[in-house]
N, C-alpha and C. Protein backbone atom coordinates (compact mmCIF):
# COMPACT_ATOMS: atom_id res chain seq x y z
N UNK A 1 -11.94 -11.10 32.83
CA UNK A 1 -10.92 -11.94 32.24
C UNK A 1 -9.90 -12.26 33.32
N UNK A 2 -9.50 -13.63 33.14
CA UNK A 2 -8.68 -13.91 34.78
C UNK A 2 -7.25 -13.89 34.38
N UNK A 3 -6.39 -14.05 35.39
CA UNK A 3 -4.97 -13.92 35.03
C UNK A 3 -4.25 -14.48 34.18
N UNK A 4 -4.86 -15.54 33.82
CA UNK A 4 -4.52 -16.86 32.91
C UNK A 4 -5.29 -17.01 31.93
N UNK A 5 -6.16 -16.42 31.41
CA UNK A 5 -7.25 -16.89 30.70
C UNK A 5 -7.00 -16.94 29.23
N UNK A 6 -7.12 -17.47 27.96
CA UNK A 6 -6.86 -17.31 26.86
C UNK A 6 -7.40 -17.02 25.82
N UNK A 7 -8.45 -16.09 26.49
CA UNK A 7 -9.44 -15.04 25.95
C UNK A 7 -8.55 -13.77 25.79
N UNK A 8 -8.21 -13.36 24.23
CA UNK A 8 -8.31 -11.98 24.22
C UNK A 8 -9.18 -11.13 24.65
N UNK A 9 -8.53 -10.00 24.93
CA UNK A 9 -9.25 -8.61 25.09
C UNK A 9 -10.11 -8.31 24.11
N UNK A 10 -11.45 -8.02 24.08
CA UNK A 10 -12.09 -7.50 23.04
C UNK A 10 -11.87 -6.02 22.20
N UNK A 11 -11.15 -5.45 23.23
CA UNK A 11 -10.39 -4.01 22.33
C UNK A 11 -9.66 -4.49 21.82
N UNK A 12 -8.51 -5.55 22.08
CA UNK A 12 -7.66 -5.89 21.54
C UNK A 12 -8.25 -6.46 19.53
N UNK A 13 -9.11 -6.87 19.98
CA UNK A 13 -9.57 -7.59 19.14
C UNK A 13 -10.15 -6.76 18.24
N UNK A 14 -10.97 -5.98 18.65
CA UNK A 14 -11.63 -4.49 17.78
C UNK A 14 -10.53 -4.15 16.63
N UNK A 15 -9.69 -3.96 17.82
CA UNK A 15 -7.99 -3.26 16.78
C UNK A 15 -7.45 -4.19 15.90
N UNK A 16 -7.65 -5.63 15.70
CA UNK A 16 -6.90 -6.33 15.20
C UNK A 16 -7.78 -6.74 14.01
N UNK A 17 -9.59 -5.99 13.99
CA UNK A 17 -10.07 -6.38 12.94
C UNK A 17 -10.09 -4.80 12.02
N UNK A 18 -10.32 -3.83 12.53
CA UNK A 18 -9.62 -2.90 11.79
C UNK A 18 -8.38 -2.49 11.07
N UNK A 19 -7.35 -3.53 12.10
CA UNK A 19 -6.53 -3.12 10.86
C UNK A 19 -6.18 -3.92 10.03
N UNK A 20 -7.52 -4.93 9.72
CA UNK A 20 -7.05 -5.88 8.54
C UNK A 20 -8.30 -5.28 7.72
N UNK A 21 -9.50 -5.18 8.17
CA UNK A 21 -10.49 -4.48 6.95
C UNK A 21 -11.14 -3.32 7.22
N UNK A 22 -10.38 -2.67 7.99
CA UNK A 22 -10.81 -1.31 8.18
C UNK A 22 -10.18 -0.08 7.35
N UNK A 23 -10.47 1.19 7.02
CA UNK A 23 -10.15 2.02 5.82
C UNK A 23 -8.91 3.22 6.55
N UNK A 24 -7.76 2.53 5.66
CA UNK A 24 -6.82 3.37 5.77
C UNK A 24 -6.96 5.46 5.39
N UNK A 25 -6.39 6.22 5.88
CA UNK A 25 -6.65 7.41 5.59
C UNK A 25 -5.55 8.58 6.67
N UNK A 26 -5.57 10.03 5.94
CA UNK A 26 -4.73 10.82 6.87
C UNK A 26 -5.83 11.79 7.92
N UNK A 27 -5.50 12.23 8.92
CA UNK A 27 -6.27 12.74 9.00
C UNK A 27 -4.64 13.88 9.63
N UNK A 28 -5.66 14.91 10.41
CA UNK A 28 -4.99 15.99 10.85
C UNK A 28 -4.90 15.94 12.76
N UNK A 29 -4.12 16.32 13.36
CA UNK A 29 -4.00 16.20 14.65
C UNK A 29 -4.92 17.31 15.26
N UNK A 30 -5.92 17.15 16.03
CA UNK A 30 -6.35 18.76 16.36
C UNK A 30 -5.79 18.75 17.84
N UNK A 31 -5.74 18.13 18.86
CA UNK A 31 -5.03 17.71 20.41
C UNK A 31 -4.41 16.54 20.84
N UNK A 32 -2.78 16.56 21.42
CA UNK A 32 -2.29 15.73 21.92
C UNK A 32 -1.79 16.04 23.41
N UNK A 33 -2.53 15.23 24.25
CA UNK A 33 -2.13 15.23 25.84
C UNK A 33 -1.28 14.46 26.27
N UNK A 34 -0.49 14.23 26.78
CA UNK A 34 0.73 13.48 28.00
C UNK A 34 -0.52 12.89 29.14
N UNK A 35 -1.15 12.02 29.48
CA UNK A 35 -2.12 12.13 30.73
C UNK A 35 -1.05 10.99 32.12
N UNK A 36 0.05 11.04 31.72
CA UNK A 36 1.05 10.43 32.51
C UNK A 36 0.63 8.79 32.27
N UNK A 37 -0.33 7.93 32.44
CA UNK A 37 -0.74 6.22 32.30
C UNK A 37 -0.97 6.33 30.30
N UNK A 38 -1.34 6.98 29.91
CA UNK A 38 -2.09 6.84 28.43
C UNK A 38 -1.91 8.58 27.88
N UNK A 39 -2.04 8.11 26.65
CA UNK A 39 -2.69 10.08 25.75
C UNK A 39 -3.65 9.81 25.31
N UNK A 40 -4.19 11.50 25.27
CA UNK A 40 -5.43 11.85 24.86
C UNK A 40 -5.58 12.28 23.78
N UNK A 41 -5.46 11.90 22.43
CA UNK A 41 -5.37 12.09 20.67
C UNK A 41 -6.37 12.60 20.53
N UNK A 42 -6.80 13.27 19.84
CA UNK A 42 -8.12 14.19 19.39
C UNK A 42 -7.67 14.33 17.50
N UNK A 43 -8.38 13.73 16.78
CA UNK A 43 -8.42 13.64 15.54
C UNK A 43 -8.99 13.95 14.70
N UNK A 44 -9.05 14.57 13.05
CA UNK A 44 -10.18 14.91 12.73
C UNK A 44 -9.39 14.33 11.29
N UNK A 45 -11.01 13.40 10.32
CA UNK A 45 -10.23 12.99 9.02
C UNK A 45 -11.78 13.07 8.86
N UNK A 46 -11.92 12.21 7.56
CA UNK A 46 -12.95 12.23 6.63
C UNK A 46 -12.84 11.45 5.99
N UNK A 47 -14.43 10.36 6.26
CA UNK A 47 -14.26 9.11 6.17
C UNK A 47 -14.94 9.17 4.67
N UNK A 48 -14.61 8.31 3.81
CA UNK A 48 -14.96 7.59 2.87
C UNK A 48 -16.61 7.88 2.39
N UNK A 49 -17.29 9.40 1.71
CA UNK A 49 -17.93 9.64 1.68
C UNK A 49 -19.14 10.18 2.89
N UNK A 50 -18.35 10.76 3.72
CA UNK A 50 -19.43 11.12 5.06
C UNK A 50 -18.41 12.64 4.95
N UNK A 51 -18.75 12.88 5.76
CA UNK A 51 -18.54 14.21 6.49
C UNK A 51 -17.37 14.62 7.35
N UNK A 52 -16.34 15.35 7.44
CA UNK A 52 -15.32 15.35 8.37
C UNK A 52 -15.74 15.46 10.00
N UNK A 53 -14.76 14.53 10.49
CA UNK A 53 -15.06 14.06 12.10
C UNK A 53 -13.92 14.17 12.60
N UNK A 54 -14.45 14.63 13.88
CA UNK A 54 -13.09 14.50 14.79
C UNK A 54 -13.87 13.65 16.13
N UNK A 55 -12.34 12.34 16.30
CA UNK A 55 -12.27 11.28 16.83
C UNK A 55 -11.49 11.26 18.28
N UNK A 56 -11.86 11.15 19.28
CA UNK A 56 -10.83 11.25 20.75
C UNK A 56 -10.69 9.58 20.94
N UNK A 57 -9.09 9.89 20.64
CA UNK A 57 -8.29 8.16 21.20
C UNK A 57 -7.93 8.30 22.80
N UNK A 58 -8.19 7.53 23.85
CA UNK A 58 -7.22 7.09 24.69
C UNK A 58 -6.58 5.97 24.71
N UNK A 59 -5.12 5.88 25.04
CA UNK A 59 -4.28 5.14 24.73
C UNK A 59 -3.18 5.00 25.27
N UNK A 60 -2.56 4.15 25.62
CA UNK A 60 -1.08 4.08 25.49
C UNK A 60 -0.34 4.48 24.36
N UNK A 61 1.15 4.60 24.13
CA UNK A 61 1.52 5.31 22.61
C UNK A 61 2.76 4.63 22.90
N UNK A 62 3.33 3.99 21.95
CA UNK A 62 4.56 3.81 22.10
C UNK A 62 5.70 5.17 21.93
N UNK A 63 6.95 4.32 21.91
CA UNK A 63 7.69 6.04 22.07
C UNK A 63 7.26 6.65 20.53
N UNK A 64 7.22 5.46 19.20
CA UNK A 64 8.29 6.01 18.08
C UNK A 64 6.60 6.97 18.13
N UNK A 65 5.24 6.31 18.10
CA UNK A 65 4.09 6.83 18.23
C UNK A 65 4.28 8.10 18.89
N UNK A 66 4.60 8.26 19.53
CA UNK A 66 4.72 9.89 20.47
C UNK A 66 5.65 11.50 20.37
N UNK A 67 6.21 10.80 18.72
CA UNK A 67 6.84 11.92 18.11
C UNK A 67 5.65 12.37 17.19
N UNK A 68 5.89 13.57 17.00
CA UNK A 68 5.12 14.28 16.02
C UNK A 68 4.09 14.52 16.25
N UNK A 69 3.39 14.70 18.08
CA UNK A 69 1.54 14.88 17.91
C UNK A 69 1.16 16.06 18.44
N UNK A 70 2.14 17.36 17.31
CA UNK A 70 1.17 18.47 17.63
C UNK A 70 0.06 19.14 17.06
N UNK A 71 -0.97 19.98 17.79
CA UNK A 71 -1.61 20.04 16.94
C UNK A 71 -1.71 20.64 15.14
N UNK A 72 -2.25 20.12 14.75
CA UNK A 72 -1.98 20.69 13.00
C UNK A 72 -1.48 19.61 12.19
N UNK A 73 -0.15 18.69 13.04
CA UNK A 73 0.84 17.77 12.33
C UNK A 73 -0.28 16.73 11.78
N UNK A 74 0.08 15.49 10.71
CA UNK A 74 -0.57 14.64 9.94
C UNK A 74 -0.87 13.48 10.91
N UNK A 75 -1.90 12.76 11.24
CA UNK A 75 -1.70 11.75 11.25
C UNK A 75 -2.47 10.24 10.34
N UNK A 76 -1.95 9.17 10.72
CA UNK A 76 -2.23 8.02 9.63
C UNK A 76 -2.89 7.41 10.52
N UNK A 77 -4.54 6.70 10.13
CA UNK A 77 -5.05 6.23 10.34
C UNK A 77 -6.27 4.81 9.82
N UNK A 78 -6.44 4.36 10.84
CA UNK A 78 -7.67 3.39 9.79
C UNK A 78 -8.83 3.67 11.14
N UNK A 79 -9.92 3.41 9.99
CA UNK A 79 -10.75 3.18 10.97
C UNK A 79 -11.86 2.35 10.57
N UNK A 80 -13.21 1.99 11.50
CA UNK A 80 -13.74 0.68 11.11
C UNK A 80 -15.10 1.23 10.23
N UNK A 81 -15.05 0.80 8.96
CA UNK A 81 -16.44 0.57 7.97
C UNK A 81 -17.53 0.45 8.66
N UNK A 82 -18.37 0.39 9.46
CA UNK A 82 -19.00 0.31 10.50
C UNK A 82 -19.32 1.36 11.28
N UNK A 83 -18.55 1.78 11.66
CA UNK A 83 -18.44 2.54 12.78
C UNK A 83 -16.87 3.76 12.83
N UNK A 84 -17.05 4.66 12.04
CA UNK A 84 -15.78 5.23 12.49
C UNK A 84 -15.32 5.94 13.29
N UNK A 85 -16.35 6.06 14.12
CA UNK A 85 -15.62 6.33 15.62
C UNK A 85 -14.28 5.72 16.15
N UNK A 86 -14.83 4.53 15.42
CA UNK A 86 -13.40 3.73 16.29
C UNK A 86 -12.70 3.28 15.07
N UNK A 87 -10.75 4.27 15.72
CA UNK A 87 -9.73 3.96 14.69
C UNK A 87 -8.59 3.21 15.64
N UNK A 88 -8.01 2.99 14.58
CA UNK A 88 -6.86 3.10 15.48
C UNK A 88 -5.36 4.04 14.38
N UNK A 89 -4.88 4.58 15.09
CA UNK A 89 -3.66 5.29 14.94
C UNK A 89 -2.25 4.79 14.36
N UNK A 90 -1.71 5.27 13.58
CA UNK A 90 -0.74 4.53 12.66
C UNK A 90 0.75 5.57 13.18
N UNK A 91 0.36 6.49 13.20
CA UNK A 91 1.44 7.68 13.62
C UNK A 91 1.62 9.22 12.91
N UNK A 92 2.22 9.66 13.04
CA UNK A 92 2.70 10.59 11.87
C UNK A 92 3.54 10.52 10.33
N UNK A 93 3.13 10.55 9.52
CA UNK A 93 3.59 9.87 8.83
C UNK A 93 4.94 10.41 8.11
N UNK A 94 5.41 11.09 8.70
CA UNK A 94 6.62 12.33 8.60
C UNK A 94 7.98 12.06 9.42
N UNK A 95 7.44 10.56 9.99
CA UNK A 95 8.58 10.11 11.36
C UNK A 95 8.61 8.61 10.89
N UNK A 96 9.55 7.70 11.10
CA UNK A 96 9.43 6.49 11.28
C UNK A 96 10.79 5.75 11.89
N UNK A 97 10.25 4.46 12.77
CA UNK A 97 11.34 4.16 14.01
C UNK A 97 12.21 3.59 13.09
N UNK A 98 13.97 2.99 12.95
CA UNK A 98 14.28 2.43 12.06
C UNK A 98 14.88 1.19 13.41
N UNK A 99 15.84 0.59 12.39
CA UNK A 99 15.63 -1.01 12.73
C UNK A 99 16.25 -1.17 14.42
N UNK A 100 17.15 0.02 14.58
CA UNK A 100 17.59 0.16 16.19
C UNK A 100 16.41 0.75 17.14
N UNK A 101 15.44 1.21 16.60
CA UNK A 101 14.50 2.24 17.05
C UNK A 101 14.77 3.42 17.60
N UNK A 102 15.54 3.88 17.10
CA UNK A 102 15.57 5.57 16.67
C UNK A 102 14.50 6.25 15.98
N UNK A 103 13.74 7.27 15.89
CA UNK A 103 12.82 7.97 15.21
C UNK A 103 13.21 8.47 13.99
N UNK A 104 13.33 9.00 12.98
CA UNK A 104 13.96 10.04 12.56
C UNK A 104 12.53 10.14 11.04
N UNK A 105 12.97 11.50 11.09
CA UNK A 105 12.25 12.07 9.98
C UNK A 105 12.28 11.73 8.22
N UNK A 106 11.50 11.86 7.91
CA UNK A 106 11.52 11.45 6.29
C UNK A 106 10.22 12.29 5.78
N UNK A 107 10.66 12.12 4.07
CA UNK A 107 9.79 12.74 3.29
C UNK A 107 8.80 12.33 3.31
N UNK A 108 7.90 13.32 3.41
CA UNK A 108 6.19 12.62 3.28
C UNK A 108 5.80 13.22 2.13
N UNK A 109 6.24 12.44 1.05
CA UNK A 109 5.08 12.58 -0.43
C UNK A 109 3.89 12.30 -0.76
N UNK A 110 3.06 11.63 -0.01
CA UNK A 110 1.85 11.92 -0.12
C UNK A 110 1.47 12.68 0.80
N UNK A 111 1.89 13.36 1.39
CA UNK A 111 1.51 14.65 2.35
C UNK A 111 1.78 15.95 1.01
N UNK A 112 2.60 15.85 0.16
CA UNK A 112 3.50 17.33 -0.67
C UNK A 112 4.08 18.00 0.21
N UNK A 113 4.75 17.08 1.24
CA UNK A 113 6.15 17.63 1.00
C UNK A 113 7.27 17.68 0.47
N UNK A 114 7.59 18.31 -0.29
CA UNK A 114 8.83 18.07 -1.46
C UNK A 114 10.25 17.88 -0.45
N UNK A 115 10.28 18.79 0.38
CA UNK A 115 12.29 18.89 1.19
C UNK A 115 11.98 19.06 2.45
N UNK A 116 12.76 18.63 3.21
CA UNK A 116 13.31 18.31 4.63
C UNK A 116 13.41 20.23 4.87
């Protein structure tokens, strides 16, 4: 792809069809790495009548993305009907950036957590 070209990225594109018909879901964090350029997410959920899997993302993460990924903590995901190897990552769902982009914590009721 050249410097100019007006061809998307085909990852780009992967990601942009999953997250319009790909299957939302939580899964659980099992490893999160710092690799200094990208992280190394290690995931495990259970897709829509199959079997529980665990999924390794590399990635860039934005900041608000990079709160909450230890192992054990929740995370929110979709991934593709097809193929669920490949997700993409929504965050923790226990954090969210607000309109200044600050992080801050909130109730996660569909997790059961009742209190802060």
């Amino acid at each position: 792809m050249g410097l100019f070209s007006r061809r998307k990225d085909p990852d780009q594109l992967l990601a942009e069809a999953i997250v319009k018909r790909g299957v939302r879901v939580r899964g659980d964090i099992v490893s999160a790495v710092d690799e200094g350029d990208a992280w190394r997410v290690v995931v495990r959920f259970t897709p829509v009548g199959q079997d529980a899997r665990e999924v390794e993302v590399r990635r860039r993460l934005s900041p608000d993305l990079q709160v909450g990924l230890d192992a054990g903590e929740p995370m929110s995901l979709s991934y593709d009907r097809e193929n669920p190897d490949r997700v993409v990552l929504w965050g923790n769902p226990r954090y969210r950036a607000t309109e200044t982009g600050a992080v801050v914590r909130v109730v996660d009721f569909e997790g059961g957590e009742r209190s802060l």
